[in-house]
C-alpha atoms as a PDB file:
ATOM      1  CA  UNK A   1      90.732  96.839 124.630  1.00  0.00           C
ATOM      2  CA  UNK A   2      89.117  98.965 127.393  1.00  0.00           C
ATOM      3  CA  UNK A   3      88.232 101.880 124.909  1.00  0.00           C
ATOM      4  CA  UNK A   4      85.532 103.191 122.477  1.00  0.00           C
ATOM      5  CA  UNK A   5      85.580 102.347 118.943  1.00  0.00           C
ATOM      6  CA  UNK A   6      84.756 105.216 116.927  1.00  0.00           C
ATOM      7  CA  UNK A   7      85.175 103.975 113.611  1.00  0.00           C
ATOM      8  CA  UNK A   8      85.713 101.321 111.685  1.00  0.00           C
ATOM      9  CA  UNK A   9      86.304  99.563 108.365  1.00  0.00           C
ATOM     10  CA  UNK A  10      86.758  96.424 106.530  1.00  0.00           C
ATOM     11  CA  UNK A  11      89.818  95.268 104.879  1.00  0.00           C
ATOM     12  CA  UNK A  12      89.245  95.302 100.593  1.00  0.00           C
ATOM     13  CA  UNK A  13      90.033  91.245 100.934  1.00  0.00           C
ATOM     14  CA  UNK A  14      87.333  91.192 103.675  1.00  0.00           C
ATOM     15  CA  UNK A  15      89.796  89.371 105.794  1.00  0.00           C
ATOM     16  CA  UNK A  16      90.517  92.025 108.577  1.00  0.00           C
ATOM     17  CA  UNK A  17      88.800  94.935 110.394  1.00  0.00           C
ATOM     18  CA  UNK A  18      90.771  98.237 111.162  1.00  0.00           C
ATOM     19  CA  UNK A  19      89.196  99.814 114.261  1.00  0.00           C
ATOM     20  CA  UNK A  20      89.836 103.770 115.536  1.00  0.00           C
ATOM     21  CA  UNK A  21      89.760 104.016 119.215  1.00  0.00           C
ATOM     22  CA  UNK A  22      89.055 106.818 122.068  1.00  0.00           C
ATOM     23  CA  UNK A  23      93.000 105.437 123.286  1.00  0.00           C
ATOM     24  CA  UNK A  24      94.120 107.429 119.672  1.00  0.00           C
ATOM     25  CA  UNK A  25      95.260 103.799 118.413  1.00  0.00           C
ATOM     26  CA  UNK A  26      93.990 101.921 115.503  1.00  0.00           C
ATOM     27  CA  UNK A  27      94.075  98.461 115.360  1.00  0.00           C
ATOM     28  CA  UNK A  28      93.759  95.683 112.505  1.00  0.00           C
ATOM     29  CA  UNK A  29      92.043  92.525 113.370  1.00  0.00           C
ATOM     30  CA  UNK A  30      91.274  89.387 112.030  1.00  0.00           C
ATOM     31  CA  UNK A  31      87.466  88.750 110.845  1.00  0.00           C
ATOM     32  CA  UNK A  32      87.809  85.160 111.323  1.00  0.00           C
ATOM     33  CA  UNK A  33      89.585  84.910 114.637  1.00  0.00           C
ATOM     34  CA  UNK A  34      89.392  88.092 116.747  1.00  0.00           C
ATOM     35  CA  UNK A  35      92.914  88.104 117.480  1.00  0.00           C
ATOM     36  CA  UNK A  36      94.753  91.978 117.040  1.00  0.00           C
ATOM     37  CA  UNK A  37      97.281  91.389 113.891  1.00  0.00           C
ATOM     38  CA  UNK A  38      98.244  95.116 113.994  1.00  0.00           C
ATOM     39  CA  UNK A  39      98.444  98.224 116.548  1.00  0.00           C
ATOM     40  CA  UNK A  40      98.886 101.971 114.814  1.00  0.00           C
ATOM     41  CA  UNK A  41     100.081 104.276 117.274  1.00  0.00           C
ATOM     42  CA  UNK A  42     100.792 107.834 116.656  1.00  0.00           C
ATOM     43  CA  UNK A  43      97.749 109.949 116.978  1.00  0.00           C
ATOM     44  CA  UNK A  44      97.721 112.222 120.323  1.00  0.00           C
ATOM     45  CA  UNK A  45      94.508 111.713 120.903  1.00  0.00           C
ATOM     46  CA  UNK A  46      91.265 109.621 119.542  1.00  0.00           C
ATOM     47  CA  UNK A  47      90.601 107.857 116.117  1.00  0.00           C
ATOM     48  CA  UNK A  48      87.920 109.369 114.725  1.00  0.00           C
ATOM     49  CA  UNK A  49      87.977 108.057 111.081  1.00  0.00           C
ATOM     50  CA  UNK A  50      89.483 104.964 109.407  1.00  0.00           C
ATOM     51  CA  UNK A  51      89.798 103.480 105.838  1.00  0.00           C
ATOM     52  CA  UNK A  52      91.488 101.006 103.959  1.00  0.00           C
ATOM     53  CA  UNK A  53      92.470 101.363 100.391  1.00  0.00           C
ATOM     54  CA  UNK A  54      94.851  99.091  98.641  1.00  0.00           C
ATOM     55  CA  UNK A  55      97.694  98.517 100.741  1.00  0.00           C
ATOM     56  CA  UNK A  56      97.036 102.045 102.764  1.00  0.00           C
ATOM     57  CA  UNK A  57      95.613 102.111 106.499  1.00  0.00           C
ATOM     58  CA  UNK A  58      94.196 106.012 106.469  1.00  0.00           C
ATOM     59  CA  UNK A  59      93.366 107.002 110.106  1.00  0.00           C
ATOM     60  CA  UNK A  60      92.006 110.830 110.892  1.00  0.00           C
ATOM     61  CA  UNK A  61      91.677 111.663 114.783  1.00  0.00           C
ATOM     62  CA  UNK A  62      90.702 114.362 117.311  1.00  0.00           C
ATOM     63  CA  UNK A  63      94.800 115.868 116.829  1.00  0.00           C
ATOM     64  CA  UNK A  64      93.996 117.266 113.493  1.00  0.00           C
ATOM     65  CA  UNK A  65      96.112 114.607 111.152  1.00  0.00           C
ATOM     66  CA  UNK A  66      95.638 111.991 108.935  1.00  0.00           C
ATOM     67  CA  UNK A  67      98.196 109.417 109.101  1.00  0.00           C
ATOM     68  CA  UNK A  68      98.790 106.908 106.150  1.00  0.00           C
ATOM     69  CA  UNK A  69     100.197 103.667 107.467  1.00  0.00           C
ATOM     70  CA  UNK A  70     101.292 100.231 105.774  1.00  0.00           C
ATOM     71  CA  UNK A  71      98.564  97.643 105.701  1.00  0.00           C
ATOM     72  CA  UNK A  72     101.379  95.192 105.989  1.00  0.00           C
ATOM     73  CA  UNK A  73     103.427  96.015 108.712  1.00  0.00           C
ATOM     74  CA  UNK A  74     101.928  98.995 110.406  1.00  0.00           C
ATOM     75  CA  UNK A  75     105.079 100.692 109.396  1.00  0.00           C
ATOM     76  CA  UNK A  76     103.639 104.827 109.231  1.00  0.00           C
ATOM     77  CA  UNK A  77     104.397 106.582 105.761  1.00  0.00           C
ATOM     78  CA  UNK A  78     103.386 109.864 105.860  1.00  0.00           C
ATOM     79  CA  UNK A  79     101.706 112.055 108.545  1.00  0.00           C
ATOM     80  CA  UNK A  80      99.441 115.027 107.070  1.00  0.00           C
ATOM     81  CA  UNK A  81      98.429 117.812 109.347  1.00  0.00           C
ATOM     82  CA  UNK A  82      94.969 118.949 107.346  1.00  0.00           C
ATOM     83  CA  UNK A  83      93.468 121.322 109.706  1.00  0.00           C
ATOM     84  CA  UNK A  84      93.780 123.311 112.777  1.00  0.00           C
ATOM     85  CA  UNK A  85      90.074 121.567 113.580  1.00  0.00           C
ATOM     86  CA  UNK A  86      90.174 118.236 113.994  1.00  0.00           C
ATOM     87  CA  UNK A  87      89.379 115.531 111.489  1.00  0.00           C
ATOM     88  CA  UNK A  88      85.664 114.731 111.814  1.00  0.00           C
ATOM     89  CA  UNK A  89      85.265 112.245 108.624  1.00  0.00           C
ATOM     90  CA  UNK A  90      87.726 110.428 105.801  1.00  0.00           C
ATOM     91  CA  UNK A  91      87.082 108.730 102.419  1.00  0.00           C
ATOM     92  CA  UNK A  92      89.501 107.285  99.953  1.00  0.00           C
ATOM     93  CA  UNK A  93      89.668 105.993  96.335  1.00  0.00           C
ATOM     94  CA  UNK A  94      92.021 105.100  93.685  1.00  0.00           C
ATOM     95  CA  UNK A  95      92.835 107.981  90.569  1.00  0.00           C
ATOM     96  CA  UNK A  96      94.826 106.058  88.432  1.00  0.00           C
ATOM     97  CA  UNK A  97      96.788 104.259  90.951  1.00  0.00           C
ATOM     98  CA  UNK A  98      97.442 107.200  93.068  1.00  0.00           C
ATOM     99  CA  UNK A  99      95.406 107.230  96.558  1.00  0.00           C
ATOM    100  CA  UNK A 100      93.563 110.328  97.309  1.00  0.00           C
ATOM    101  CA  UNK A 101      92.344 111.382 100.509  1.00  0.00           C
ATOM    102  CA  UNK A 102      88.936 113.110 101.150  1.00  0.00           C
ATOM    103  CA  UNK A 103      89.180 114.671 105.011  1.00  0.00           C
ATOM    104  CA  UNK A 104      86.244 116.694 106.607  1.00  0.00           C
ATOM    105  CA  UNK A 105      86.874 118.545 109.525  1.00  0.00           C
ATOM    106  CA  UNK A 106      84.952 120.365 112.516  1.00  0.00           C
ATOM    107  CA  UNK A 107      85.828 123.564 111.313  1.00  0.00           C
ATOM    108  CA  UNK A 108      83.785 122.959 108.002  1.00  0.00           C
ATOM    109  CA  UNK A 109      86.724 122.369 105.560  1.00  0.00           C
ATOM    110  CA  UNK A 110      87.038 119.469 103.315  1.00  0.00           C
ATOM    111  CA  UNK A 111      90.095 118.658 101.950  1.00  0.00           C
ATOM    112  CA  UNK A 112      91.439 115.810  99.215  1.00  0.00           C
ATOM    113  CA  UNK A 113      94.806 114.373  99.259  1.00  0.00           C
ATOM    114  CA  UNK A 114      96.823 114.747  95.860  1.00  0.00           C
ATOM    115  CA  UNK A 115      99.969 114.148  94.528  1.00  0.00           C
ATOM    116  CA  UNK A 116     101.405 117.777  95.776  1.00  0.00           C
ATOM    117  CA  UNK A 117      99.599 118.010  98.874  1.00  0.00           C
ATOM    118  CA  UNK A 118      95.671 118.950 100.370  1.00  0.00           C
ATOM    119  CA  UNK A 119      93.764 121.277  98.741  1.00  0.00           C
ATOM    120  CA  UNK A 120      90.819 123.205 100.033  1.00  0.00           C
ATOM    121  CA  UNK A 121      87.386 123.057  98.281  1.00  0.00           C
ATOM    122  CA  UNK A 122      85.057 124.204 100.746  1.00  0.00           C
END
């Protein structure tokens, strides 16, 4: 695409590939064929962290959000503004079907996504 990937992670069906790019879009593509199936655009500037978790595209960039995004459509569902640093790192996992978000930052903060909102633990 012309651009740096900075991150990237493979689909739980290990089917597809989301990417995170220096053009702050994330992209889905197919392991087996190449071709793009999805483009996530959104972020104001680059993708810095990706993961995929059930049917959840999580993408963290150099604009300070996370932005959850439909794994089927590319449809976004929630944008969450974590920091006033922006988003160095991102994990996710399951808690009894509710996705949580784990966010580091470049100002030293980690944060995890919960039902009511981020809160900080370091």
């Amino acid at each position: 695409t012309g651009c740096w990937v900075y991150a990237c992670c493979i689909s739980p069906d290990g089917q597809e590939v989301l990417s995170g790019g220096s053009d702050g879009v994330a992209r889905v593509w197919g392991v087996d064929d190449a071709v793009e199936r999805l483009v996530l655009r959104g972020h104001r500037s680059s993708v810095l962290a990706v993961s995929w978790q059930a049917g959840t595209l999580v993408t963290g960039s150099n604009d300070a959000t996370v932005r959850l995004w439909s794994s089927i459509d590319g449809a976004l569902e929630r944008v969450v503004y974590t920091h006033t640093s922006p988003v160095a790192c991102l994990a996710t996992a399951m808690n009894n079907e509710q996705l949580l978000v784990a966010v580091g930052a470049r100002d030293g903060n980690i944060s995890v996504e919960r039902p009511v909102g981020f809160a900080t633990l370091r």
